[in-house]
C-alpha atoms as a PDB file:
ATOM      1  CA  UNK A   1      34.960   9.273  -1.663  1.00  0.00           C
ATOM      2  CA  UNK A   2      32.112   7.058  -3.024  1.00  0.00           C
ATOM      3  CA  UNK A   3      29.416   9.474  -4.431  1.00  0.00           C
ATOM      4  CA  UNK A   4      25.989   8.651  -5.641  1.00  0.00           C
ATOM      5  CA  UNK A   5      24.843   8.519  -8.934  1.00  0.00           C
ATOM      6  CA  UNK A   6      21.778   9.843  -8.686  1.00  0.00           C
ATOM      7  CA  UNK A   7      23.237  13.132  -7.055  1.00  0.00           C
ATOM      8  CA  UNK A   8      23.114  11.782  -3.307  1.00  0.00           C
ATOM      9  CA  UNK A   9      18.708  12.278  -3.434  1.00  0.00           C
ATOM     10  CA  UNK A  10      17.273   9.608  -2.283  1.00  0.00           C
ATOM     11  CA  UNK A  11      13.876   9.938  -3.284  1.00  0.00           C
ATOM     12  CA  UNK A  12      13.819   7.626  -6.380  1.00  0.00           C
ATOM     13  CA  UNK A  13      11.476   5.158  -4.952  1.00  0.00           C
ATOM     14  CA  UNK A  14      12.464   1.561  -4.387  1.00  0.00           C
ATOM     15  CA  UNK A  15      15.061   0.024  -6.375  1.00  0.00           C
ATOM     16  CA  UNK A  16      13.861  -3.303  -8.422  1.00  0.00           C
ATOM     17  CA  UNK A  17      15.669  -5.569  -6.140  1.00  0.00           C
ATOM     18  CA  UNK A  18      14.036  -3.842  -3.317  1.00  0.00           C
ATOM     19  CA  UNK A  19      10.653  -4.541  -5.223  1.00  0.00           C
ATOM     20  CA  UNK A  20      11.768  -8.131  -6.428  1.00  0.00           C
ATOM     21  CA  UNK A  21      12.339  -9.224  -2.699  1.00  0.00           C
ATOM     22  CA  UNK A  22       9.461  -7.182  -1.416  1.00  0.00           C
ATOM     23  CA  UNK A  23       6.976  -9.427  -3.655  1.00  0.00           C
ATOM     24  CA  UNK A  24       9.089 -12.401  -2.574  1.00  0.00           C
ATOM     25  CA  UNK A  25       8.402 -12.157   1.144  1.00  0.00           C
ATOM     26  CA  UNK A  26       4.523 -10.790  -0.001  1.00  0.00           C
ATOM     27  CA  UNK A  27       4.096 -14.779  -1.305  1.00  0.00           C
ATOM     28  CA  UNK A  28       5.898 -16.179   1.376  1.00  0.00           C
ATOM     29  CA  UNK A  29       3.633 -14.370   4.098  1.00  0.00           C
ATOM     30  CA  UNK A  30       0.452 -15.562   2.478  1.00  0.00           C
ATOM     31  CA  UNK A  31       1.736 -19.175   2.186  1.00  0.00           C
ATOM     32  CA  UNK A  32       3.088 -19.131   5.997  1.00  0.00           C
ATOM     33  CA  UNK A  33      -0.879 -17.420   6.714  1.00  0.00           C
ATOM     34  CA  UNK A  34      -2.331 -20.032   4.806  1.00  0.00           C
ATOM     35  CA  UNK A  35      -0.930 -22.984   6.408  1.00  0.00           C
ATOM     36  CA  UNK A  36      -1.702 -21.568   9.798  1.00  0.00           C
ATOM     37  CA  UNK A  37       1.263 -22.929  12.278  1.00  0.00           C
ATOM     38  CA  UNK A  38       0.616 -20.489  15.199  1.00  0.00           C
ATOM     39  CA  UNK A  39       0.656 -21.315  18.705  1.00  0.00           C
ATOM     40  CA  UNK A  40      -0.995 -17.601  18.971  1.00  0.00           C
ATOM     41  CA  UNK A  41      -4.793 -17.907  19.826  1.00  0.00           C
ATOM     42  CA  UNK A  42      -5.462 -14.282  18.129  1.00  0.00           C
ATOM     43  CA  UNK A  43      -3.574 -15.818  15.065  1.00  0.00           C
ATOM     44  CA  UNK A  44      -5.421 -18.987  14.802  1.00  0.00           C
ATOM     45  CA  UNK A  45      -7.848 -19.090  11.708  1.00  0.00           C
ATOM     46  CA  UNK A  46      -6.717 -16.392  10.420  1.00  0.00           C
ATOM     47  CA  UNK A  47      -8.118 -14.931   7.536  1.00  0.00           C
ATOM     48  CA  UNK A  48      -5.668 -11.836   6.007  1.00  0.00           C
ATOM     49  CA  UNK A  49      -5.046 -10.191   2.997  1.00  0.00           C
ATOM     50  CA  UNK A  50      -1.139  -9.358   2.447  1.00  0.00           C
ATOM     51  CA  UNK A  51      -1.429  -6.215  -0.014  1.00  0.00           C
ATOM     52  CA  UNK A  52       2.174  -5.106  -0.102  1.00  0.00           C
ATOM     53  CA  UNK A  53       5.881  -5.361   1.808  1.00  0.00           C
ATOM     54  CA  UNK A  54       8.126  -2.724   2.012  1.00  0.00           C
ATOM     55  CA  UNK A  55      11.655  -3.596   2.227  1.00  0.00           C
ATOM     56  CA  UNK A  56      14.692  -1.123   2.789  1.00  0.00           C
ATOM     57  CA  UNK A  57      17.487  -0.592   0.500  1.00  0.00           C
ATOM     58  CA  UNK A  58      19.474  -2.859   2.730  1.00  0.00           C
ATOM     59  CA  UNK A  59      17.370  -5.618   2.514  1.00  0.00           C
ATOM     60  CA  UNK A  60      17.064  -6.122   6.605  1.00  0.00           C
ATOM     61  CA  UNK A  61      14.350  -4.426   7.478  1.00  0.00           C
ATOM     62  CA  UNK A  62      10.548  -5.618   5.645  1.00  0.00           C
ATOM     63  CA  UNK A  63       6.871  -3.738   6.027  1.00  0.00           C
ATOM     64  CA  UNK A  64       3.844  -5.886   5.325  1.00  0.00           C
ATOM     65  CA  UNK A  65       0.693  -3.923   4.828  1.00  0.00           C
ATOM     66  CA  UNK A  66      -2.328  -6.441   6.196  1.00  0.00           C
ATOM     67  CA  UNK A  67      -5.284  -5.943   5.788  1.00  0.00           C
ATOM     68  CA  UNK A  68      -8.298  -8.859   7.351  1.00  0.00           C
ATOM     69  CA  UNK A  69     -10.526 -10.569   5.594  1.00  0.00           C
ATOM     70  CA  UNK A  70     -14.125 -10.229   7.208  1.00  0.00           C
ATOM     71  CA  UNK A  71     -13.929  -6.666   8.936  1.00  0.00           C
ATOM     72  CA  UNK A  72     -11.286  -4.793  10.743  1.00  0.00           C
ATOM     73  CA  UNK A  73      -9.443  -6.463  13.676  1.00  0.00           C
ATOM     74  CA  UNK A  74      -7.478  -3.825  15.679  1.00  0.00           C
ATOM     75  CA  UNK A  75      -5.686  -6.528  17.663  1.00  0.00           C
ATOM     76  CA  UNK A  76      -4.903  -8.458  14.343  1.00  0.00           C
ATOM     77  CA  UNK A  77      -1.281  -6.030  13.909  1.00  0.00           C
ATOM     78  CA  UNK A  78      -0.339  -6.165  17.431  1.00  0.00           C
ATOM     79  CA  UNK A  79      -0.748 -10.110  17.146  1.00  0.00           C
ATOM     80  CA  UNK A  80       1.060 -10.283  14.313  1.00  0.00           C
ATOM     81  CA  UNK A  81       4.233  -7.886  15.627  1.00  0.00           C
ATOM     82  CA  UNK A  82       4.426 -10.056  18.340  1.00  0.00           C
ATOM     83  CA  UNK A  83       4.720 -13.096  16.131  1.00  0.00           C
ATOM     84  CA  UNK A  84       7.126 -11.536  14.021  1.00  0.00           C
ATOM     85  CA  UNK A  85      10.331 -13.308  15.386  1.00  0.00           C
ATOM     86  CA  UNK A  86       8.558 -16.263  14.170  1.00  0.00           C
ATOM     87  CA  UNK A  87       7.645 -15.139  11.399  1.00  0.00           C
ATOM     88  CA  UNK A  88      10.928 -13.957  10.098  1.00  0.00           C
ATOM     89  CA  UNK A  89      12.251 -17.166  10.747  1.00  0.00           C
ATOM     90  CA  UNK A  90       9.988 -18.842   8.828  1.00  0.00           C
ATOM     91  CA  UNK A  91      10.640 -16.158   5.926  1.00  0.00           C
ATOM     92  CA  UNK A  92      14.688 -17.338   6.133  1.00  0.00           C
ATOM     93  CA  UNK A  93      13.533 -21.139   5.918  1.00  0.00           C
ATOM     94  CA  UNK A  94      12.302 -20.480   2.565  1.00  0.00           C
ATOM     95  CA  UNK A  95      13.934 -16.817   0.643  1.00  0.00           C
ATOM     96  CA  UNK A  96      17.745 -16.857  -0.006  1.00  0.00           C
ATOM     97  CA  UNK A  97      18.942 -14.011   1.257  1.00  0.00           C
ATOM     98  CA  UNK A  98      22.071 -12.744   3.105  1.00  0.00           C
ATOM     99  CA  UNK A  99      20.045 -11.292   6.046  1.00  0.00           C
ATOM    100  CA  UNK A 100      16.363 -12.034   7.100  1.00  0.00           C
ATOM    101  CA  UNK A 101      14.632  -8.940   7.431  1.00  0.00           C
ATOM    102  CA  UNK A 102      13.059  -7.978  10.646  1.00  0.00           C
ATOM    103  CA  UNK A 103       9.698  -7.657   9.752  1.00  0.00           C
ATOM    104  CA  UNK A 104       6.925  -5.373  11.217  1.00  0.00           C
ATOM    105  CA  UNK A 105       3.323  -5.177  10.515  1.00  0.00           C
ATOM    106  CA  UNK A 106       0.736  -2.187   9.424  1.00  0.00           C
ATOM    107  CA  UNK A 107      -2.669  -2.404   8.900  1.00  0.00           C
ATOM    108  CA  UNK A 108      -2.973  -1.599   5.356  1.00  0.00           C
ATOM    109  CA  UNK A 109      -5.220   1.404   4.700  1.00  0.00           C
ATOM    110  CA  UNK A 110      -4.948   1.473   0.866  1.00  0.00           C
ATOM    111  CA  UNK A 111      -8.679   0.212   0.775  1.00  0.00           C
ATOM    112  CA  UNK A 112     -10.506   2.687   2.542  1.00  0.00           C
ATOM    113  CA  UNK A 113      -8.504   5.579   0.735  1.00  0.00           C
ATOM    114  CA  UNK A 114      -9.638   3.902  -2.596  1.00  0.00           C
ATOM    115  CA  UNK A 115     -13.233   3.524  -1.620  1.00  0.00           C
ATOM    116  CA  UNK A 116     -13.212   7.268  -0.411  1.00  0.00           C
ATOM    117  CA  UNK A 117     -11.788   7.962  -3.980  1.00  0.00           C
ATOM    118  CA  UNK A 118     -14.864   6.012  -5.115  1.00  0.00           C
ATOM    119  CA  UNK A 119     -17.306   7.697  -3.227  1.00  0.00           C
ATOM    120  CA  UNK A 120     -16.408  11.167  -3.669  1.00  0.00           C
ATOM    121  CA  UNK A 121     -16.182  10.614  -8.045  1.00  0.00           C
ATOM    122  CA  UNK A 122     -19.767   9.212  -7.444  1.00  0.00           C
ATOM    123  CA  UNK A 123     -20.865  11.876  -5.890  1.00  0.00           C
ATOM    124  CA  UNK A 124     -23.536  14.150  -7.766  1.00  0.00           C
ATOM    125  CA  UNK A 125     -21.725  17.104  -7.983  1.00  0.00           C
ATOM    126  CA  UNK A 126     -18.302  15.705  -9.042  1.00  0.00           C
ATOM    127  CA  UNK A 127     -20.068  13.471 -11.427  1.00  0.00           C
ATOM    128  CA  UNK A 128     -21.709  16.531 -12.948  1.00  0.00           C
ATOM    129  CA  UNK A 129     -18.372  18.215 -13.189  1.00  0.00           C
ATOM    130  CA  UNK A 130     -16.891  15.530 -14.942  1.00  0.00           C
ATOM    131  CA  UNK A 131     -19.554  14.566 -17.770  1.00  0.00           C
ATOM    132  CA  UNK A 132     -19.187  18.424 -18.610  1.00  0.00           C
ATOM    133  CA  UNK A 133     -22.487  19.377 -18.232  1.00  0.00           C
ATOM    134  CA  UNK A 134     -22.529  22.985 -16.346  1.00  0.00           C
ATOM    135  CA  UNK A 135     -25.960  24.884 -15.248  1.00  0.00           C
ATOM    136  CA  UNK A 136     -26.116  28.169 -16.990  1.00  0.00           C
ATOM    137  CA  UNK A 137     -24.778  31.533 -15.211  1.00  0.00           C
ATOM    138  CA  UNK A 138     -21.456  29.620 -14.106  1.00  0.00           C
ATOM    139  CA  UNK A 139     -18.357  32.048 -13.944  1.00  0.00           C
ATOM    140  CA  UNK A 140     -16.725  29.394 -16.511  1.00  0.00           C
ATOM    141  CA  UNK A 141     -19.792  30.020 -19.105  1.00  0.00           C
ATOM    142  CA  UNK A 142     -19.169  33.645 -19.279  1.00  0.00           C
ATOM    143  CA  UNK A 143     -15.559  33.414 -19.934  1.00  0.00           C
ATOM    144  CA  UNK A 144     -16.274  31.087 -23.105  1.00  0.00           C
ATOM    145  CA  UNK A 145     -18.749  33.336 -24.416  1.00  0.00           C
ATOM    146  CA  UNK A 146     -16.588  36.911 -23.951  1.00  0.00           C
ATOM    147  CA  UNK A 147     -13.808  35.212 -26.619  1.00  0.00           C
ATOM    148  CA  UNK A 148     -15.682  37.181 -29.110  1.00  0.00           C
ATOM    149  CA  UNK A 149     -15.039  40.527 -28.062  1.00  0.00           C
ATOM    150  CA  UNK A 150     -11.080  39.933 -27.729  1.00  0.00           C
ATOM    151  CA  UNK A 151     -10.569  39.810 -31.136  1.00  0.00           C
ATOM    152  CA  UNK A 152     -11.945  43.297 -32.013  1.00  0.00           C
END
């Protein structure tokens, strides 16, 4: 019986070969985009960000977060899916790997979380919170001035 070495949990994260190939088909995606060889009219001139591929542990299956450059295109990931035959064979062409991974695409929403992030720590009250500046009769201001009356 083969067991696991980390205990049979699988929740590790990726492996480095998992993140070495990942990065590997990230380049190759942007220099396939770059060059531009679609016969897809939706595809043509297109102008996309790859942020990040996702590859599982058996290498055959890939995830590339996209995100466009100039605005959100809805159609942009259902274009691309429906390229993706092509695309993985022009991923095979030029990575050396046993299999070459089917590949699916997801809009990647990494940005807008971040620039929620960014607006909420910019936001007056947070801000406040996190110079440490309080306004006086705050629950938290009592507390520091009743250490006194522990000690006696």
């Amino acid at each position: 019986m083969n067991k696991r070495r980390d205990g049979g949990h699988a929740d590790k994260g990726p492996s480095q070969r998992q993140l070495r190939v990942g990065e590997e088909i990230r380049h190759t995606l942007a220099d396939i985009f770059r060059r531009g060889e679609f016969r897809d009219p939706e595809l043509m001139d297109l102008n996309v960000t790859v942020s990040e591929v996702r590859i599982s542990p058996d290498l055959k299956n890939a995830t590339a977060f996209v995100m466009p450059l100039g605005g959100s295109k809805p159609e942009l990931v259902a274009a691309l899916n429906r390229a993706s035959a092509f695309l993985r064979t022009q991923v095979a062409h030029e990575i050396r790997l046993p299999y070459a991974p089917r590949l699916s695409f997801q809009l990647d929403t990494s940005f807008d979380y971040a620039e929620k992030i960014d607006r909420i720590l910019h936001d007056p009250h947070v801000a406040r919170d996190m110079s440490g500046t309080r306004k006086p009769g705050y629950a938290d201001d009592e507390e520091e001035g009743g250490d006194d009356n522990h000690g006696a």
